[in-house]
PDB file of N, CA and C in Angstrom:
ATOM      1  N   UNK A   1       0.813  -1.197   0.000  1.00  0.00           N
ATOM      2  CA  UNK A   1       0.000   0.000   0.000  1.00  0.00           C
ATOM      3  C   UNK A   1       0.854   1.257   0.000  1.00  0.00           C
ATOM      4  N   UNK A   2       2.530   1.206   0.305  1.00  0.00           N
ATOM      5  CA  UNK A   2       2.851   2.388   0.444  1.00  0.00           C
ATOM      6  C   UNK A   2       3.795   3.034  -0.779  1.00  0.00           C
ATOM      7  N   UNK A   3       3.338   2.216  -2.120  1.00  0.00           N
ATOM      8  CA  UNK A   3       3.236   2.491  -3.349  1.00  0.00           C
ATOM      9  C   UNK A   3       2.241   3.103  -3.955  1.00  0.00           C
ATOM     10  N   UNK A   4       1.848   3.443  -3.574  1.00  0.00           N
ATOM     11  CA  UNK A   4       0.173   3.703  -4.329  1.00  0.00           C
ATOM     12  C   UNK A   4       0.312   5.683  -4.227  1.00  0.00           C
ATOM     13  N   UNK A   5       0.002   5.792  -5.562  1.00  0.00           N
ATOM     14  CA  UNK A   5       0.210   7.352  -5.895  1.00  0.00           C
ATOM     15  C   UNK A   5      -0.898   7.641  -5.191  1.00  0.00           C
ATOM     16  N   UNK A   6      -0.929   9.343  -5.348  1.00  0.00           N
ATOM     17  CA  UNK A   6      -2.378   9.965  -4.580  1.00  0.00           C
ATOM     18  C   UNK A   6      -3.341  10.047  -5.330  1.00  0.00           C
ATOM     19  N   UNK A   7      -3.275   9.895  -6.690  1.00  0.00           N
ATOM     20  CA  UNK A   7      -4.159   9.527  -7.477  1.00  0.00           C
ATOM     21  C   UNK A   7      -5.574   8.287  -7.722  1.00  0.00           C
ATOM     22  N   UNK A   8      -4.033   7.442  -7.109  1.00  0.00           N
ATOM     23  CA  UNK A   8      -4.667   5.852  -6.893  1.00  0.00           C
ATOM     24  C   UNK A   8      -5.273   5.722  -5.720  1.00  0.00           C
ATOM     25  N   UNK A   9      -4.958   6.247  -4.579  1.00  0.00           N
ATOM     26  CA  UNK A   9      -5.507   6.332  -3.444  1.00  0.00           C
ATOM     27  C   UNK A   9      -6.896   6.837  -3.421  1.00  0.00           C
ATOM     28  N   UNK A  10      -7.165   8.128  -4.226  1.00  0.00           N
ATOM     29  CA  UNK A  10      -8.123   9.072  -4.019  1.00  0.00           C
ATOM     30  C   UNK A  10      -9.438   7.663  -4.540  1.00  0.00           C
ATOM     31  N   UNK A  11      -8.491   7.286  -5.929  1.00  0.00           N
ATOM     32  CA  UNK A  11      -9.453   6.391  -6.371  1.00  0.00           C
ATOM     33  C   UNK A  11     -10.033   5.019  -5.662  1.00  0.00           C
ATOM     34  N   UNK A  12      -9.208   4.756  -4.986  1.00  0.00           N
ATOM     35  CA  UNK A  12      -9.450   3.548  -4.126  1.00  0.00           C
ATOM     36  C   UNK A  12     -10.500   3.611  -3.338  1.00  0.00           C
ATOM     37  N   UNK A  13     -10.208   4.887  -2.208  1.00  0.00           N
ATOM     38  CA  UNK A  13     -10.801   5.514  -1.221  1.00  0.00           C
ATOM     39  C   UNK A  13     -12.282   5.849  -2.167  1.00  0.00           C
ATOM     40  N   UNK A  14     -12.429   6.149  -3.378  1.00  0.00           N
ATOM     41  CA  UNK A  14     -14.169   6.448  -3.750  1.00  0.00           C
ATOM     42  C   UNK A  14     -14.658   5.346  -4.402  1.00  0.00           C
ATOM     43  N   UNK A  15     -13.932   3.968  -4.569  1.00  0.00           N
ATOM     44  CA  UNK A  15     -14.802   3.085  -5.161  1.00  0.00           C
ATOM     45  C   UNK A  15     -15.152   2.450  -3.958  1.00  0.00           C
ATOM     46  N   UNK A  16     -13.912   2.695  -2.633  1.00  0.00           N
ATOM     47  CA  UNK A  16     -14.851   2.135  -1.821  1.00  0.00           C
ATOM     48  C   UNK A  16     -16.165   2.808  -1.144  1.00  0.00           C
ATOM     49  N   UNK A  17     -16.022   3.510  -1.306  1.00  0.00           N
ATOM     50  CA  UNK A  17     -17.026   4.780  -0.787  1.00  0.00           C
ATOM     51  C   UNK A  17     -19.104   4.544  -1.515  1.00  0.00           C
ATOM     52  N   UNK A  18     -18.091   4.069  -2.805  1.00  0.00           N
ATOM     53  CA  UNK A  18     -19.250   3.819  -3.860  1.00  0.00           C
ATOM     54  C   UNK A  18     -20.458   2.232  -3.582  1.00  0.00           C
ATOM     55  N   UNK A  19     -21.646   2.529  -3.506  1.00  0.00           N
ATOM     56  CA  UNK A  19     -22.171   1.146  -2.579  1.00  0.00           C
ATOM     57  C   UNK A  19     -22.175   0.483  -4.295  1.00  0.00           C
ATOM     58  N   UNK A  20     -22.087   0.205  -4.789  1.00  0.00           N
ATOM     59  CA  UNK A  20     -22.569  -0.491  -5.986  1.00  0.00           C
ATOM     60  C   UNK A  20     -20.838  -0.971  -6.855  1.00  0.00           C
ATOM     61  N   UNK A  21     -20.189  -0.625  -5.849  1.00  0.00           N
ATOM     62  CA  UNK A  21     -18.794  -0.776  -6.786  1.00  0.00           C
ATOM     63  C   UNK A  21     -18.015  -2.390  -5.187  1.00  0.00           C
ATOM     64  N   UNK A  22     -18.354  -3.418  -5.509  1.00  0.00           N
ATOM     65  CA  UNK A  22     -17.398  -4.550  -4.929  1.00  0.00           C
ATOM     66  C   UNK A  22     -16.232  -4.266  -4.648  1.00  0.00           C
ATOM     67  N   UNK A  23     -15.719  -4.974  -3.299  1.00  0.00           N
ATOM     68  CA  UNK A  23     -14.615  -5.215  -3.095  1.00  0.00           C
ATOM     69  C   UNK A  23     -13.683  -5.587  -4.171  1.00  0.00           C
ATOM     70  N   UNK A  24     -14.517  -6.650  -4.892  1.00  0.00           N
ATOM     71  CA  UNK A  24     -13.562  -7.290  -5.812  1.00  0.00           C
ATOM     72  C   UNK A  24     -13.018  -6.271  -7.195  1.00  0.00           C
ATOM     73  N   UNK A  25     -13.342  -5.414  -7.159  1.00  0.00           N
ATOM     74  CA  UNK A  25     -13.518  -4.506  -8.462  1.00  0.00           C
ATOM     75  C   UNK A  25     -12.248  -3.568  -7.968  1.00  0.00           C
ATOM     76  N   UNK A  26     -11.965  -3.198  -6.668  1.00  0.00           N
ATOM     77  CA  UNK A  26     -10.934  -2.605  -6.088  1.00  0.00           C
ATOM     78  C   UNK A  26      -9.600  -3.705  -5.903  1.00  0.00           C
ATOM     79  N   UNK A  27      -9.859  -4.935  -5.759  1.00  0.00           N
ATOM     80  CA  UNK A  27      -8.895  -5.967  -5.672  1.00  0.00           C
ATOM     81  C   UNK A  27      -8.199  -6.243  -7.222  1.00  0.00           C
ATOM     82  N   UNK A  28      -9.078  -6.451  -8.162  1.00  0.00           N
ATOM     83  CA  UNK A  28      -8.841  -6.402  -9.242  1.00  0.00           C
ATOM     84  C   UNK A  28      -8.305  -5.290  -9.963  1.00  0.00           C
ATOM     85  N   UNK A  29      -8.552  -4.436  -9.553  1.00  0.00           N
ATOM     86  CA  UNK A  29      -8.012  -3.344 -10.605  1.00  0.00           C
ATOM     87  C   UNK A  29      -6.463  -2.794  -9.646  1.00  0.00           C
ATOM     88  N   UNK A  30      -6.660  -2.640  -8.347  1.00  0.00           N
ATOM     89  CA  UNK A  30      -5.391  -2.087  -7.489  1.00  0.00           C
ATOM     90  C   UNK A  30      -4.641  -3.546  -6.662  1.00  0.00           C
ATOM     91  N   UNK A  31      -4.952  -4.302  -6.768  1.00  0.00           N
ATOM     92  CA  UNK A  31      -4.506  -6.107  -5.961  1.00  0.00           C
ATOM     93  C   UNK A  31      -4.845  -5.392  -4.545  1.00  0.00           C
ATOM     94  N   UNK A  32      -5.717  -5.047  -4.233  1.00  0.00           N
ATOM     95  CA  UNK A  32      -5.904  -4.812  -2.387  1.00  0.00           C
ATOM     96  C   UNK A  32      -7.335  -5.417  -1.722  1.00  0.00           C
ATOM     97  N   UNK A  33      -7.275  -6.407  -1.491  1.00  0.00           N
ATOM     98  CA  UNK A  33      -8.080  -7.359  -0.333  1.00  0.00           C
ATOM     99  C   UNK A  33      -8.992  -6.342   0.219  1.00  0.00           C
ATOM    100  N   UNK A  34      -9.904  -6.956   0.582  1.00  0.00           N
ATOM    101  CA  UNK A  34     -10.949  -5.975   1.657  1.00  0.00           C
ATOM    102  C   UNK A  34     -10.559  -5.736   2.524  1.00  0.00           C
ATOM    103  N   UNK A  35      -9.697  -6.373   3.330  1.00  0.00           N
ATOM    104  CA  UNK A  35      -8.939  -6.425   4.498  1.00  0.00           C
ATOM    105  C   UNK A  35      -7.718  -5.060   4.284  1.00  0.00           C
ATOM    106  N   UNK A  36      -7.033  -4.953   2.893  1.00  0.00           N
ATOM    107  CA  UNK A  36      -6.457  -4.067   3.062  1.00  0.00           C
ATOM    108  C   UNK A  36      -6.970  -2.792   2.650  1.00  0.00           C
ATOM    109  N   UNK A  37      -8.056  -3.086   2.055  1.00  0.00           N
ATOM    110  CA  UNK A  37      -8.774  -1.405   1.551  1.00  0.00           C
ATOM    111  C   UNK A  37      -9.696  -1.110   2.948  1.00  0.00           C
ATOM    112  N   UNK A  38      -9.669  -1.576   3.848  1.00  0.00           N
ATOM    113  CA  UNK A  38     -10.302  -1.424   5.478  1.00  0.00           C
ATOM    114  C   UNK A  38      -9.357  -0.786   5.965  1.00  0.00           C
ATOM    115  N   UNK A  39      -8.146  -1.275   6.301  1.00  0.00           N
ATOM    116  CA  UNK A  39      -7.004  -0.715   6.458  1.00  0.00           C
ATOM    117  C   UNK A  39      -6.379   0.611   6.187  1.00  0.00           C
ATOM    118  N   UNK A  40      -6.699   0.834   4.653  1.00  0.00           N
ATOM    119  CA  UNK A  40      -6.522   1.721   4.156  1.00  0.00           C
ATOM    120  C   UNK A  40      -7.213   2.896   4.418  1.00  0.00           C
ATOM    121  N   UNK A  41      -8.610   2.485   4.673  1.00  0.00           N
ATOM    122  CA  UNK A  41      -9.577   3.518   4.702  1.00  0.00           C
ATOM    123  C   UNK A  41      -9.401   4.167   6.119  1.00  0.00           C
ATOM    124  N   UNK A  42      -9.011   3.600   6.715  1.00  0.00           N
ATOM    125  CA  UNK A  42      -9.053   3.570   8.464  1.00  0.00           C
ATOM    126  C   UNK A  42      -7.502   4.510   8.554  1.00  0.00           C
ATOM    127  N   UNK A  43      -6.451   4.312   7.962  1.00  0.00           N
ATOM    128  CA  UNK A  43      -5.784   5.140   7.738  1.00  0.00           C
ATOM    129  C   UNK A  43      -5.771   6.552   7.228  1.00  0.00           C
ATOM    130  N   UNK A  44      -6.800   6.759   6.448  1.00  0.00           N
ATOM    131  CA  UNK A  44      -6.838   7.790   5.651  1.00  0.00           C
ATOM    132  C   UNK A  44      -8.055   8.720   5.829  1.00  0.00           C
ATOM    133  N   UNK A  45      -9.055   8.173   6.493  1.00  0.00           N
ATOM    134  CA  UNK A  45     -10.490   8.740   7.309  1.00  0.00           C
ATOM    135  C   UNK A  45     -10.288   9.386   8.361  1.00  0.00           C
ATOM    136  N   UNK A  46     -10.938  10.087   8.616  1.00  0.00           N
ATOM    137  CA  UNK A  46     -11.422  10.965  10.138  1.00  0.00           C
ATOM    138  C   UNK A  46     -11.850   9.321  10.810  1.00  0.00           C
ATOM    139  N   UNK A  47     -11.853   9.801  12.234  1.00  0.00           N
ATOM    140  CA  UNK A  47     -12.512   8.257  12.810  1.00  0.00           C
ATOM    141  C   UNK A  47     -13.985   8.098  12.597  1.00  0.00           C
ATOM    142  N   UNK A  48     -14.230   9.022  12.551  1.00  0.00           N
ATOM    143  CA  UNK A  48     -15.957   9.770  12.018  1.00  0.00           C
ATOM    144  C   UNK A  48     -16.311   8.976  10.915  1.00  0.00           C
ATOM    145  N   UNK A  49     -15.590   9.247  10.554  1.00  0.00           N
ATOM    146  CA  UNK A  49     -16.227   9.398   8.764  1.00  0.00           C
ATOM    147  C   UNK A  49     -15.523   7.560   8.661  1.00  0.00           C
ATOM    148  N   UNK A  50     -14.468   7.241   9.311  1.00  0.00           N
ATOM    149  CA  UNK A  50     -14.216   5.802   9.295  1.00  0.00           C
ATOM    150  C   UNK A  50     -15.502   4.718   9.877  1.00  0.00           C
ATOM    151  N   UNK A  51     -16.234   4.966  10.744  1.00  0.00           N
ATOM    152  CA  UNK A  51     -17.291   4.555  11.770  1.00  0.00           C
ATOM    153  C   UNK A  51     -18.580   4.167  10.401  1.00  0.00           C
ATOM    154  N   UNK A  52     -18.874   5.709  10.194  1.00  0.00           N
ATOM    155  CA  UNK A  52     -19.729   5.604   9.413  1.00  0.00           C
ATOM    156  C   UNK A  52     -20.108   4.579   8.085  1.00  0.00           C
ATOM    157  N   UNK A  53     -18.575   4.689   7.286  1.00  0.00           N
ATOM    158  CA  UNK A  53     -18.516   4.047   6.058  1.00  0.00           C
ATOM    159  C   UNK A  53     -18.360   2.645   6.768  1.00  0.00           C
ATOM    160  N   UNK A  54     -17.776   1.894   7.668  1.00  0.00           N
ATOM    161  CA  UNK A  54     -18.047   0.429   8.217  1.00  0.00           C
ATOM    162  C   UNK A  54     -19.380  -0.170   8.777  1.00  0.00           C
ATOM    163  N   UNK A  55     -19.695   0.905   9.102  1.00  0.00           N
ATOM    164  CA  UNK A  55     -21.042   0.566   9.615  1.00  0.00           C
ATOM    165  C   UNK A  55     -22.016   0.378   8.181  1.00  0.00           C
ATOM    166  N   UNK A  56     -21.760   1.070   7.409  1.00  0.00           N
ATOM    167  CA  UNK A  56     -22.665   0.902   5.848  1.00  0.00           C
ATOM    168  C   UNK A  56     -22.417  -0.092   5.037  1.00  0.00           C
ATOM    169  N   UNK A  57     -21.100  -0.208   4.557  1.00  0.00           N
ATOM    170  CA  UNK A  57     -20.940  -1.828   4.124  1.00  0.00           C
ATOM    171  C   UNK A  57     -20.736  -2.888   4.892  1.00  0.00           C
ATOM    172  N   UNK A  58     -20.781  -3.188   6.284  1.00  0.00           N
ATOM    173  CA  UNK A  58     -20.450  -4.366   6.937  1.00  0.00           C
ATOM    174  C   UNK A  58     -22.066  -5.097   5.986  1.00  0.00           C
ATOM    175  N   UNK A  59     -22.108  -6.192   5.575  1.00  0.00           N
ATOM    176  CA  UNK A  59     -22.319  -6.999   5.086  1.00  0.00           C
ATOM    177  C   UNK A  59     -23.601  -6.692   3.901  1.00  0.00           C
ATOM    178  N   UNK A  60     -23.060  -5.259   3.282  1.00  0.00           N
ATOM    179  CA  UNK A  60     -24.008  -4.840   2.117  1.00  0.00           C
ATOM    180  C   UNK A  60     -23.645  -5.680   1.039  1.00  0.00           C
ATOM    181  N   UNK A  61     -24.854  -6.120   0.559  1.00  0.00           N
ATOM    182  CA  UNK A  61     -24.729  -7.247  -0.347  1.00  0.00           C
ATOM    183  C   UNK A  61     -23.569  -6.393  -1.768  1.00  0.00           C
ATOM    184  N   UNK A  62     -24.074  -5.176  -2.506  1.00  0.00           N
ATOM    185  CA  UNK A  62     -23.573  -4.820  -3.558  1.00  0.00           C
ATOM    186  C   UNK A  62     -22.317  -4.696  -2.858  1.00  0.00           C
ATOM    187  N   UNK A  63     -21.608  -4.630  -2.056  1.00  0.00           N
ATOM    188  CA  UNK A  63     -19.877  -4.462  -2.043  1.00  0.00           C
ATOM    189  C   UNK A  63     -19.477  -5.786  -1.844  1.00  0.00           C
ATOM    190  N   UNK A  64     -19.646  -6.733  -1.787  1.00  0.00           N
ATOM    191  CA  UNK A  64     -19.681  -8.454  -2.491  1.00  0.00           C
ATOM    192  C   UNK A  64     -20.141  -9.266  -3.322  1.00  0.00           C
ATOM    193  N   UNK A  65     -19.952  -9.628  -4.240  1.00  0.00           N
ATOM    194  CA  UNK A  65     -20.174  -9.792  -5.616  1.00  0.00           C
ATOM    195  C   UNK A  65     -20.782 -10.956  -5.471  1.00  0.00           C
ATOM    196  N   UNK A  66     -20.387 -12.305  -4.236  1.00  0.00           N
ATOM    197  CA  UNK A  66     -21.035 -13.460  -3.976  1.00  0.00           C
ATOM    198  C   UNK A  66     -22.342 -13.021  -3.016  1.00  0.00           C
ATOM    199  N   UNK A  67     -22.672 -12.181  -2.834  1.00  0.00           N
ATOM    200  CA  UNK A  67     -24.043 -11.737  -2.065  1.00  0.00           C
ATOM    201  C   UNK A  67     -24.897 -10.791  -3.029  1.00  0.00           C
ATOM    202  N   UNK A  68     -24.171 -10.104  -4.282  1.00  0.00           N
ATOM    203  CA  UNK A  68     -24.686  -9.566  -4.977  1.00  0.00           C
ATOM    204  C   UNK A  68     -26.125 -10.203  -5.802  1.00  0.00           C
ATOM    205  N   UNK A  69     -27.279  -9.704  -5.924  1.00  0.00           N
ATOM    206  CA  UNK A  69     -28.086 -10.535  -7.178  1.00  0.00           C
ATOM    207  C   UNK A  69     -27.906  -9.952  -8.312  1.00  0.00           C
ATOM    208  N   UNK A  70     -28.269 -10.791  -9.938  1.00  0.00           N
ATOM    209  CA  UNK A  70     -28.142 -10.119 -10.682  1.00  0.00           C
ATOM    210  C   UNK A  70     -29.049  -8.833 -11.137  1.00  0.00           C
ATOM    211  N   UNK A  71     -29.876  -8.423 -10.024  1.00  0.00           N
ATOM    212  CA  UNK A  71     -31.198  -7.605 -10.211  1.00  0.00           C
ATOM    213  C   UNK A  71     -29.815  -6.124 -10.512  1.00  0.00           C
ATOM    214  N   UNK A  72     -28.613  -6.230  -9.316  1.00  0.00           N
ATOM    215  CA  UNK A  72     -27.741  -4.747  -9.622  1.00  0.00           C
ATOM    216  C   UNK A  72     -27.322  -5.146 -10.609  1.00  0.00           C
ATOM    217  N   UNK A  73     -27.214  -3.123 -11.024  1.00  0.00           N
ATOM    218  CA  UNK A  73     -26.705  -3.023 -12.301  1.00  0.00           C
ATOM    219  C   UNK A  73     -24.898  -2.718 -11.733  1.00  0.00           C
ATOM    220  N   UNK A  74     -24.411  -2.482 -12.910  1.00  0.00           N
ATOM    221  CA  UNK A  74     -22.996  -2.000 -12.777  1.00  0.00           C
ATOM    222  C   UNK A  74     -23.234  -0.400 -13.141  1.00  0.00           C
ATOM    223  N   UNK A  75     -22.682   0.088 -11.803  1.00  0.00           N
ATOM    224  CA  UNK A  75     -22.744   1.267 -11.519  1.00  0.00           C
ATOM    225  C   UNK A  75     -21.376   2.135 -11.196  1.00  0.00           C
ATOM    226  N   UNK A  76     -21.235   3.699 -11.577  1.00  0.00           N
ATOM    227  CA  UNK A  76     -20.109   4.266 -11.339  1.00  0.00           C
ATOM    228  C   UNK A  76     -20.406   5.522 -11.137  1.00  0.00           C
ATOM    229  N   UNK A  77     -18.993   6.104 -10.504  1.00  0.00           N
ATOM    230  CA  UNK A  77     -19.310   7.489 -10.021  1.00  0.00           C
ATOM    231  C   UNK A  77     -19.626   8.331 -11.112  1.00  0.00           C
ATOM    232  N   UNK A  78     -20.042   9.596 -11.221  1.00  0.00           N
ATOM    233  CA  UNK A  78     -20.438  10.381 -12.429  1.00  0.00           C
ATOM    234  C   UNK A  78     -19.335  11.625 -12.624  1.00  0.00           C
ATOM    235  N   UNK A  79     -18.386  11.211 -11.311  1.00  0.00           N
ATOM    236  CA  UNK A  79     -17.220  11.821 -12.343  1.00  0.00           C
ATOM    237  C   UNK A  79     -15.841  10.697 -11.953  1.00  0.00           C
ATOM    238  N   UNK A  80     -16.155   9.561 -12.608  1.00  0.00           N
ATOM    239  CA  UNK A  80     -15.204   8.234 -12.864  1.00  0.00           C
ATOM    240  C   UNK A  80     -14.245   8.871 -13.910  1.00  0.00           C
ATOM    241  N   UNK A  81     -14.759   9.511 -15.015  1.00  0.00           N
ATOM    242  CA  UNK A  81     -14.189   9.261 -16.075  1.00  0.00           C
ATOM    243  C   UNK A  81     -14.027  10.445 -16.149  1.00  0.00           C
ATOM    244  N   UNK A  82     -13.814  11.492 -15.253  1.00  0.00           N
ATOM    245  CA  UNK A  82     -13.460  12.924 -15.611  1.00  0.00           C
ATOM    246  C   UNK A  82     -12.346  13.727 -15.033  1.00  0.00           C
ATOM    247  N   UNK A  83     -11.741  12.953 -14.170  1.00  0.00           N
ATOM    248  CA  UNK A  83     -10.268  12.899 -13.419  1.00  0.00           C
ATOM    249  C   UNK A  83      -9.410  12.605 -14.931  1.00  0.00           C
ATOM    250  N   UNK A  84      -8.015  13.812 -14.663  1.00  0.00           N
ATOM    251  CA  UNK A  84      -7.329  13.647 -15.839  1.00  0.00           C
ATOM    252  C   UNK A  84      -6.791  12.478 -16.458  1.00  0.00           C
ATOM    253  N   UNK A  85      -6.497  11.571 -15.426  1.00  0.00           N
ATOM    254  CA  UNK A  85      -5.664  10.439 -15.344  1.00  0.00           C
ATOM    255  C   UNK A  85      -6.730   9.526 -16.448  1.00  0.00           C
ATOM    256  N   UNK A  86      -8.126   9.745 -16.279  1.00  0.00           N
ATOM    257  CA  UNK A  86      -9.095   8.607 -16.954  1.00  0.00           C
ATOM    258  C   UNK A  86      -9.667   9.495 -18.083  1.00  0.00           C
ATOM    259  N   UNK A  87      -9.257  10.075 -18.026  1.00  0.00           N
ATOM    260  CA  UNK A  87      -9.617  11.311 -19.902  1.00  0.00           C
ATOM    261  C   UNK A  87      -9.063  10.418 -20.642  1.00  0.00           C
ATOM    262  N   UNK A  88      -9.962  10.287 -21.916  1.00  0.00           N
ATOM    263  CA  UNK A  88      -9.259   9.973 -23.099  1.00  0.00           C
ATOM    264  C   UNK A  88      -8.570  10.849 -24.179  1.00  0.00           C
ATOM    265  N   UNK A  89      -7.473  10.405 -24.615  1.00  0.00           N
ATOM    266  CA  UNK A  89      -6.739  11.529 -25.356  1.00  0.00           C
ATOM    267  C   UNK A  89      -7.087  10.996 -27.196  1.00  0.00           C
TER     268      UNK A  89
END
Protein backbone atom coordinates (compact mmCIF):
# COMPACT_ATOMS: atom_id res chain seq x y z
CA UNK A 1 0.00 0.00 0.00
CA UNK A 2 2.85 2.39 0.44
CA UNK A 3 3.24 2.49 -3.35
CA UNK A 4 0.17 3.70 -4.33
CA UNK A 5 0.21 7.35 -5.90
CA UNK A 6 -2.38 9.96 -4.58
CA UNK A 7 -4.16 9.53 -7.48
CA UNK A 8 -4.67 5.85 -6.89
CA UNK A 9 -5.51 6.33 -3.44
CA UNK A 10 -8.12 9.07 -4.02
CA UNK A 11 -9.45 6.39 -6.37
CA UNK A 12 -9.45 3.55 -4.13
CA UNK A 13 -10.80 5.51 -1.22
CA UNK A 14 -14.17 6.45 -3.75
CA UNK A 15 -14.80 3.09 -5.16
CA UNK A 16 -14.85 2.13 -1.82
CA UNK A 17 -17.03 4.78 -0.79
CA UNK A 18 -19.25 3.82 -3.86
CA UNK A 19 -22.17 1.15 -2.58
CA UNK A 20 -22.57 -0.49 -5.99
CA UNK A 21 -18.79 -0.78 -6.79
CA UNK A 22 -17.40 -4.55 -4.93
CA UNK A 23 -14.61 -5.22 -3.09
CA UNK A 24 -13.56 -7.29 -5.81
CA UNK A 25 -13.52 -4.51 -8.46
CA UNK A 26 -10.93 -2.60 -6.09
CA UNK A 27 -8.89 -5.97 -5.67
CA UNK A 28 -8.84 -6.40 -9.24
CA UNK A 29 -8.01 -3.34 -10.60
CA UNK A 30 -5.39 -2.09 -7.49
CA UNK A 31 -4.51 -6.11 -5.96
CA UNK A 32 -5.90 -4.81 -2.39
CA UNK A 33 -8.08 -7.36 -0.33
CA UNK A 34 -10.95 -5.97 1.66
CA UNK A 35 -8.94 -6.43 4.50
CA UNK A 36 -6.46 -4.07 3.06
CA UNK A 37 -8.77 -1.40 1.55
CA UNK A 38 -10.30 -1.42 5.48
CA UNK A 39 -7.00 -0.71 6.46
CA UNK A 40 -6.52 1.72 4.16
CA UNK A 41 -9.58 3.52 4.70
CA UNK A 42 -9.05 3.57 8.46
CA UNK A 43 -5.78 5.14 7.74
CA UNK A 44 -6.84 7.79 5.65
CA UNK A 45 -10.49 8.74 7.31
CA UNK A 46 -11.42 10.97 10.14
CA UNK A 47 -12.51 8.26 12.81
CA UNK A 48 -15.96 9.77 12.02
CA UNK A 49 -16.23 9.40 8.76
CA UNK A 50 -14.22 5.80 9.29
CA UNK A 51 -17.29 4.55 11.77
CA UNK A 52 -19.73 5.60 9.41
CA UNK A 53 -18.52 4.05 6.06
CA UNK A 54 -18.05 0.43 8.22
CA UNK A 55 -21.04 0.57 9.62
CA UNK A 56 -22.66 0.90 5.85
CA UNK A 57 -20.94 -1.83 4.12
CA UNK A 58 -20.45 -4.37 6.94
CA UNK A 59 -22.32 -7.00 5.09
CA UNK A 60 -24.01 -4.84 2.12
CA UNK A 61 -24.73 -7.25 -0.35
CA UNK A 62 -23.57 -4.82 -3.56
CA UNK A 63 -19.88 -4.46 -2.04
CA UNK A 64 -19.68 -8.45 -2.49
CA UNK A 65 -20.17 -9.79 -5.62
CA UNK A 66 -21.03 -13.46 -3.98
CA UNK A 67 -24.04 -11.74 -2.06
CA UNK A 68 -24.69 -9.57 -4.98
CA UNK A 69 -28.09 -10.54 -7.18
CA UNK A 70 -28.14 -10.12 -10.68
CA UNK A 71 -31.20 -7.60 -10.21
CA UNK A 72 -27.74 -4.75 -9.62
CA UNK A 73 -26.71 -3.02 -12.30
CA UNK A 74 -23.00 -2.00 -12.78
CA UNK A 75 -22.74 1.27 -11.52
CA UNK A 76 -20.11 4.27 -11.34
CA UNK A 77 -19.31 7.49 -10.02
CA UNK A 78 -20.44 10.38 -12.43
CA UNK A 79 -17.22 11.82 -12.34
CA UNK A 80 -15.20 8.23 -12.86
CA UNK A 81 -14.19 9.26 -16.08
CA UNK A 82 -13.46 12.92 -15.61
CA UNK A 83 -10.27 12.90 -13.42
CA UNK A 84 -7.33 13.65 -15.84
CA UNK A 85 -5.66 10.44 -15.34
CA UNK A 86 -9.10 8.61 -16.95
CA UNK A 87 -9.62 11.31 -19.90
CA UNK A 88 -9.26 9.97 -23.10
CA UNK A 89 -6.74 11.53 -25.36
Amino acid sequence: MANLEQGDLDRIIEMAWEDRTPFEAIEQQFGLAESQVIKLMRANLKPGSFKRWRERVTGRATKHLQLRGFEVGRGHCATQYKAPQYRQR
